[in-house]
C-alpha atoms as a PDB file:
ATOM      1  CA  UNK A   1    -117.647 118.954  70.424  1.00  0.00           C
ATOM      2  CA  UNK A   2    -116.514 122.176  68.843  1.00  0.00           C
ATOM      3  CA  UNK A   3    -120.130 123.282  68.574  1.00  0.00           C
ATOM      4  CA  UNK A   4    -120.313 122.762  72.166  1.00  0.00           C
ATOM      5  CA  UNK A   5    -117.997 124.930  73.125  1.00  0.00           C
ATOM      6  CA  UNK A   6    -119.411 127.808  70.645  1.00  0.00           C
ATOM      7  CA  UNK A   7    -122.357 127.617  73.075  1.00  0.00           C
ATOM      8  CA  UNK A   8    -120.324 128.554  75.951  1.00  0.00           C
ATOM      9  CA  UNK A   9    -118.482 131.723  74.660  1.00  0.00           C
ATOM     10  CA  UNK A  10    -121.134 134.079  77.277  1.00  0.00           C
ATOM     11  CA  UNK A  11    -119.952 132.067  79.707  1.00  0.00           C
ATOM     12  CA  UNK A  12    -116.275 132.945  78.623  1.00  0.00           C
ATOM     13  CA  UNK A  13    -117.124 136.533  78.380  1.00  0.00           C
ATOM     14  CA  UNK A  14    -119.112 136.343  81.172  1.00  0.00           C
ATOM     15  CA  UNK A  15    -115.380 135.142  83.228  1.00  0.00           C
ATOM     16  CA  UNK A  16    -113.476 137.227  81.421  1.00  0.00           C
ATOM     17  CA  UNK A  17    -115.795 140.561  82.331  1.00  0.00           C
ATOM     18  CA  UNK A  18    -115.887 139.216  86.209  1.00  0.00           C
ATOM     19  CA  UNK A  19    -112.115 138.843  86.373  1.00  0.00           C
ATOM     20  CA  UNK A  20    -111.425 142.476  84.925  1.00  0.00           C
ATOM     21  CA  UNK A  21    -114.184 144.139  86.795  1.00  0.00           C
ATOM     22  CA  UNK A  22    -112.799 142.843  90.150  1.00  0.00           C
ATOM     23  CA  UNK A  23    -109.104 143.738  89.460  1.00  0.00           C
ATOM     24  CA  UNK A  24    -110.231 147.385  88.405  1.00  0.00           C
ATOM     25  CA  UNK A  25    -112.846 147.951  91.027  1.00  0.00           C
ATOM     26  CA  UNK A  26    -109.885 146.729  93.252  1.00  0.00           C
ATOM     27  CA  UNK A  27    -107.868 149.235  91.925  1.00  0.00           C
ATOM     28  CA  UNK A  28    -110.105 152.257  91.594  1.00  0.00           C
ATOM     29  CA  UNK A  29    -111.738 151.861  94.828  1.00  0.00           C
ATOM     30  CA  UNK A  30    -108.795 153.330  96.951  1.00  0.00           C
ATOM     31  CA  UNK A  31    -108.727 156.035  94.405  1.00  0.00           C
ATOM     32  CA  UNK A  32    -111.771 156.942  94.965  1.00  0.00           C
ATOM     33  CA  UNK A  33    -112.842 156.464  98.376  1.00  0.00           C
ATOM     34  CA  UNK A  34    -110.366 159.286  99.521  1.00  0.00           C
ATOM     35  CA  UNK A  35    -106.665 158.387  97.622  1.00  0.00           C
ATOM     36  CA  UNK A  36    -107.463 160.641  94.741  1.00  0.00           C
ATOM     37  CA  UNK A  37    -105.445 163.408  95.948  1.00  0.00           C
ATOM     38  CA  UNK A  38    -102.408 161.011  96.080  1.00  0.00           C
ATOM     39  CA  UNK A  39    -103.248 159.777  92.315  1.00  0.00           C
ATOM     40  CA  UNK A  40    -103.173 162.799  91.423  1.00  0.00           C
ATOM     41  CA  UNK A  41     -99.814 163.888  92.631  1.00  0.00           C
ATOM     42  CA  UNK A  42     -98.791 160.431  90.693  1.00  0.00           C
ATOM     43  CA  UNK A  43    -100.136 160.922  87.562  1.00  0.00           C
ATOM     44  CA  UNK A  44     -98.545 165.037  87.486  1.00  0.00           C
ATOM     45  CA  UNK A  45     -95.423 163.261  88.780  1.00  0.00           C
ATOM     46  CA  UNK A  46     -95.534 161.085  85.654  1.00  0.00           C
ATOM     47  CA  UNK A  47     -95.718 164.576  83.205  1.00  0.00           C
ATOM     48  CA  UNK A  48     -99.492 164.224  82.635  1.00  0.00           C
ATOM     49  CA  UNK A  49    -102.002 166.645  83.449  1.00  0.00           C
ATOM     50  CA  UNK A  50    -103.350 165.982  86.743  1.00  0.00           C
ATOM     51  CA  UNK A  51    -106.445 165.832  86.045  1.00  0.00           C
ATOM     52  CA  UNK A  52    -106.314 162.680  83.844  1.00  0.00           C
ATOM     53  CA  UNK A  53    -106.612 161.029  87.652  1.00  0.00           C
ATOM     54  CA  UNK A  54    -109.528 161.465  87.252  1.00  0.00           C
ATOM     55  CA  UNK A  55    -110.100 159.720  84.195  1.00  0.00           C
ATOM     56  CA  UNK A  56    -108.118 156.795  85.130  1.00  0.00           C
ATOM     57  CA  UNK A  57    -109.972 156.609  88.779  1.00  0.00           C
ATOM     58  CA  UNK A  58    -113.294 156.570  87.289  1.00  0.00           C
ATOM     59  CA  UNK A  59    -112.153 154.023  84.194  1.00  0.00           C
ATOM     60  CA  UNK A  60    -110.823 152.032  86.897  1.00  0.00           C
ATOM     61  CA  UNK A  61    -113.422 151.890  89.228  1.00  0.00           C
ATOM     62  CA  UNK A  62    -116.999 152.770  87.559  1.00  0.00           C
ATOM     63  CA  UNK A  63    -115.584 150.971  84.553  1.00  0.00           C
ATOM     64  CA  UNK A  64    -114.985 147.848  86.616  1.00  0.00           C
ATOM     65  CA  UNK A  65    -118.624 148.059  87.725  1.00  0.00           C
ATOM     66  CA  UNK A  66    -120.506 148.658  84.682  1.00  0.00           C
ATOM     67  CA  UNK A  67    -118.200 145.443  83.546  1.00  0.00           C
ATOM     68  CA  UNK A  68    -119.393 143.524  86.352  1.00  0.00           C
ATOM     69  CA  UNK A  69    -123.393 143.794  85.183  1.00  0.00           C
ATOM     70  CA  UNK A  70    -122.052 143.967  81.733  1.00  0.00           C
ATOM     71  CA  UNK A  71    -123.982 147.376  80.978  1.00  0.00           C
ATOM     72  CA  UNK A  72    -121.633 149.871  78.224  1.00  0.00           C
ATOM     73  CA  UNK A  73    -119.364 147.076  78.523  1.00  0.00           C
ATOM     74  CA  UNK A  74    -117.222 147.924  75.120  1.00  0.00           C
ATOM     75  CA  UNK A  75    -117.296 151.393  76.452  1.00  0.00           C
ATOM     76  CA  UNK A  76    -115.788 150.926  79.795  1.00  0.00           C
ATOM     77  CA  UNK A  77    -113.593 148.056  78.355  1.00  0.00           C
ATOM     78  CA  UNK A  78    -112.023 150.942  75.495  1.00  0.00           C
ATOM     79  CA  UNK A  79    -111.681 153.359  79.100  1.00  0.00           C
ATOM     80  CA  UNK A  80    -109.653 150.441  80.731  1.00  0.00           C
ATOM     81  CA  UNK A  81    -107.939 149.526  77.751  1.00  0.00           C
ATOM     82  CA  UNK A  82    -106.687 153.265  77.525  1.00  0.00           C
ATOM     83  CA  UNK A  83    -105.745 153.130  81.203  1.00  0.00           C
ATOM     84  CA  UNK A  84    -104.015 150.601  80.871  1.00  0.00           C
ATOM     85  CA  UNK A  85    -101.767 151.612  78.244  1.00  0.00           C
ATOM     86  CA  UNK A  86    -101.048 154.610  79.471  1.00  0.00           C
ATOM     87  CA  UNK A  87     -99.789 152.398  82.806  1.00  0.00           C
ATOM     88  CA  UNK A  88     -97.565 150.415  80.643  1.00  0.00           C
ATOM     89  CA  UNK A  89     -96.382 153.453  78.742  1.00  0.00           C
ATOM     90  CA  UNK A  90     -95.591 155.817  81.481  1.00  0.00           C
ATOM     91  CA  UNK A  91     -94.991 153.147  84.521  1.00  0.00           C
ATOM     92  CA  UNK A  92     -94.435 149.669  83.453  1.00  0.00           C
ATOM     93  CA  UNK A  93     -92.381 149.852  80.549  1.00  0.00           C
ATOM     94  CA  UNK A  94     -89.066 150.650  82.011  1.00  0.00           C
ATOM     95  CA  UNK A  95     -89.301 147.482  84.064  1.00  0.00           C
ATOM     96  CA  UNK A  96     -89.571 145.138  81.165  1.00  0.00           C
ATOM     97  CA  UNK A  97     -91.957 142.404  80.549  1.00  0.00           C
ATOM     98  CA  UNK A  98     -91.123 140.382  83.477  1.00  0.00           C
ATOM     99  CA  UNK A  99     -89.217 142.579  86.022  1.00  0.00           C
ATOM    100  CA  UNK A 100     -90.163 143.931  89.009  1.00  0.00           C
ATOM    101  CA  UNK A 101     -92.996 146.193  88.476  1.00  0.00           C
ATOM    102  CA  UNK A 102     -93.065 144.749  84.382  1.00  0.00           C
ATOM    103  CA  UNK A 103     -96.077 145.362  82.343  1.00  0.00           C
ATOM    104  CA  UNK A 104     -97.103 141.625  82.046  1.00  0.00           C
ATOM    105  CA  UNK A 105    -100.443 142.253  84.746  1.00  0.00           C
ATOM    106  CA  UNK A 106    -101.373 145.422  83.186  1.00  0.00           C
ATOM    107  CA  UNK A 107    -100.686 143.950  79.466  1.00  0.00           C
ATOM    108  CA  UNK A 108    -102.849 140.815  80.674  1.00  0.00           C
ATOM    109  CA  UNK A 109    -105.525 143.557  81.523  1.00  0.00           C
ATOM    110  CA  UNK A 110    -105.309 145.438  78.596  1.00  0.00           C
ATOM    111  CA  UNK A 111    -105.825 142.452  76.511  1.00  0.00           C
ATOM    112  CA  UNK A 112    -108.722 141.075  78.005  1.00  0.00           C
ATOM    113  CA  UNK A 113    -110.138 144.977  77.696  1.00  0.00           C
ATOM    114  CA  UNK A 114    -109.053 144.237  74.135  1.00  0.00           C
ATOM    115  CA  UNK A 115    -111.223 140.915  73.529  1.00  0.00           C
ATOM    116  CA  UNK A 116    -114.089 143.177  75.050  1.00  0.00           C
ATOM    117  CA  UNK A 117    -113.986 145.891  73.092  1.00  0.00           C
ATOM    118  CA  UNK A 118    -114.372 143.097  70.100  1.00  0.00           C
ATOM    119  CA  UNK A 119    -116.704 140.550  71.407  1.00  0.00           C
ATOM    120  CA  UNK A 120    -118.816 142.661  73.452  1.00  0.00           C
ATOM    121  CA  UNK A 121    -120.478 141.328  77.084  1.00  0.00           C
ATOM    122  CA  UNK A 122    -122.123 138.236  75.638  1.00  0.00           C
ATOM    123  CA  UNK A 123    -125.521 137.025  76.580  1.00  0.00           C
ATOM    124  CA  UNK A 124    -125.231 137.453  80.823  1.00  0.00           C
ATOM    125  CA  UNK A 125    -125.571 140.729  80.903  1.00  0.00           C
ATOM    126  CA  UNK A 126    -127.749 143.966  82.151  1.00  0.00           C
ATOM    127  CA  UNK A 127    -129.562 145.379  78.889  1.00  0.00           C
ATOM    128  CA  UNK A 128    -132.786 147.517  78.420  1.00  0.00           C
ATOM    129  CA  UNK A 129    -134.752 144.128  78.955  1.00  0.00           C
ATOM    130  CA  UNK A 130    -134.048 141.453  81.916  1.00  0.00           C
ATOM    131  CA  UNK A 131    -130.899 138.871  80.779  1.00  0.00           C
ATOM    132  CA  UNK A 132    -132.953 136.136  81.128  1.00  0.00           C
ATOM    133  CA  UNK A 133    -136.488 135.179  80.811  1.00  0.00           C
ATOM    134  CA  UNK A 134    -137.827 131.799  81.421  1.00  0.00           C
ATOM    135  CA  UNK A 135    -139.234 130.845  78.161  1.00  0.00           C
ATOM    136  CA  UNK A 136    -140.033 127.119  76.473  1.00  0.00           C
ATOM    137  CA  UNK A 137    -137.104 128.242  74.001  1.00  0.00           C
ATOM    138  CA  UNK A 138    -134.809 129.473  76.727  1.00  0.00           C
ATOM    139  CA  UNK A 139    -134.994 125.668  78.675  1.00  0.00           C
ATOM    140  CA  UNK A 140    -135.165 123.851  75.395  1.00  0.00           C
ATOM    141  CA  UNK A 141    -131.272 125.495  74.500  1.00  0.00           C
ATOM    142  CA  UNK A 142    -130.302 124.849  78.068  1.00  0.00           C
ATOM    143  CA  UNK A 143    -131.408 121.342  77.985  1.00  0.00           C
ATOM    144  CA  UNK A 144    -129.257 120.999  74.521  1.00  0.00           C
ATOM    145  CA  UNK A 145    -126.969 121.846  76.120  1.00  0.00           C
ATOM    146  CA  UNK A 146    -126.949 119.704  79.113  1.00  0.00           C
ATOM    147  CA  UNK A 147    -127.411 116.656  76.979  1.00  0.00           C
ATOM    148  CA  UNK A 148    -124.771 118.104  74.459  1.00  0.00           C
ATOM    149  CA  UNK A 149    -122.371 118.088  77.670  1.00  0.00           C
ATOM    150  CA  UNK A 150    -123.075 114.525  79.125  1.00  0.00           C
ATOM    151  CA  UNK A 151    -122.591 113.470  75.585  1.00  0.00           C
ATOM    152  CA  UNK A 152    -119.449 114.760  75.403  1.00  0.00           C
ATOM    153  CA  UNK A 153    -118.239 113.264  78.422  1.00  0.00           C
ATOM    154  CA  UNK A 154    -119.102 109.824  77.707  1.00  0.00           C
END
């Protein structure tokens, strides 16, 4: 059974790079699509140099995409990870763990940026050659798979 699971870990990362890519490219995309002068005047307000909005905009939202198709992955998952500590240092952290405005989302985030940085983007991804290619091999795993899975379930 154990062995099973092993087998689906891309699928895990695969999730776990969907779920962060969303939230960021969530986040970024007001930044970028005309709120940047606002971030800006947020990030000065927080005693940073203003232009580190720009960082965190473009970690945010270009990081979110190139975590979607899984291309640089541990490279934008490092840029969110830094973004988000910086959140929980200079916004979250005065509102505890669970209060209002609390650094449990953005510690979530982090972590997940964290398992990235260490796993990597796992098989489903966009690399110099196509994710997948329809070989003999390539159905012969899948169908191991299957069979491994109605196994299990019996």
């Amino acid at each position: 059974m154990l062995r099973f699971l092993d087998r689906l870990q891309p699928l895990a990362l695969l999730a776990l790079r969907i779920v962060l890519g969303i939230i960021m490219i969530a986040h970024g995309y007001p930044k970028v699509s005309g709120g940047l002068s606002e971030h800006v005047l947020h990030v000065s307000n927080l005693g940073l140099p203003g232009w580190l909005a720009y960082c965190s905009a473009a970690a945010e939202f270009f990081g979110g995409i190139l975590l979607l198709v899984g291309l640089f992955t541990r490279i934008a998952a490092l840029a969110i990870l830094i973004n988000m500590s910086v959140a929980i240092w200079k916004v979250h952290w005065k509102n505890g763990l669970l209060g209002n405005g609390g650094y449990q989302f953005p510690l979530s985030l982090a972590a997940i940026a964290f398992a990235l940085i260490l796993l990597g983007a796992g098989a489903n991804t966009i690399r110099w050659s196509p994710p997948l290619i329809l070989t003999k091999e390539n159905v012969e795993v899948a169908l191991d798979i299957f069979d491994e899975a109605i196994a299990a379930s019996q």
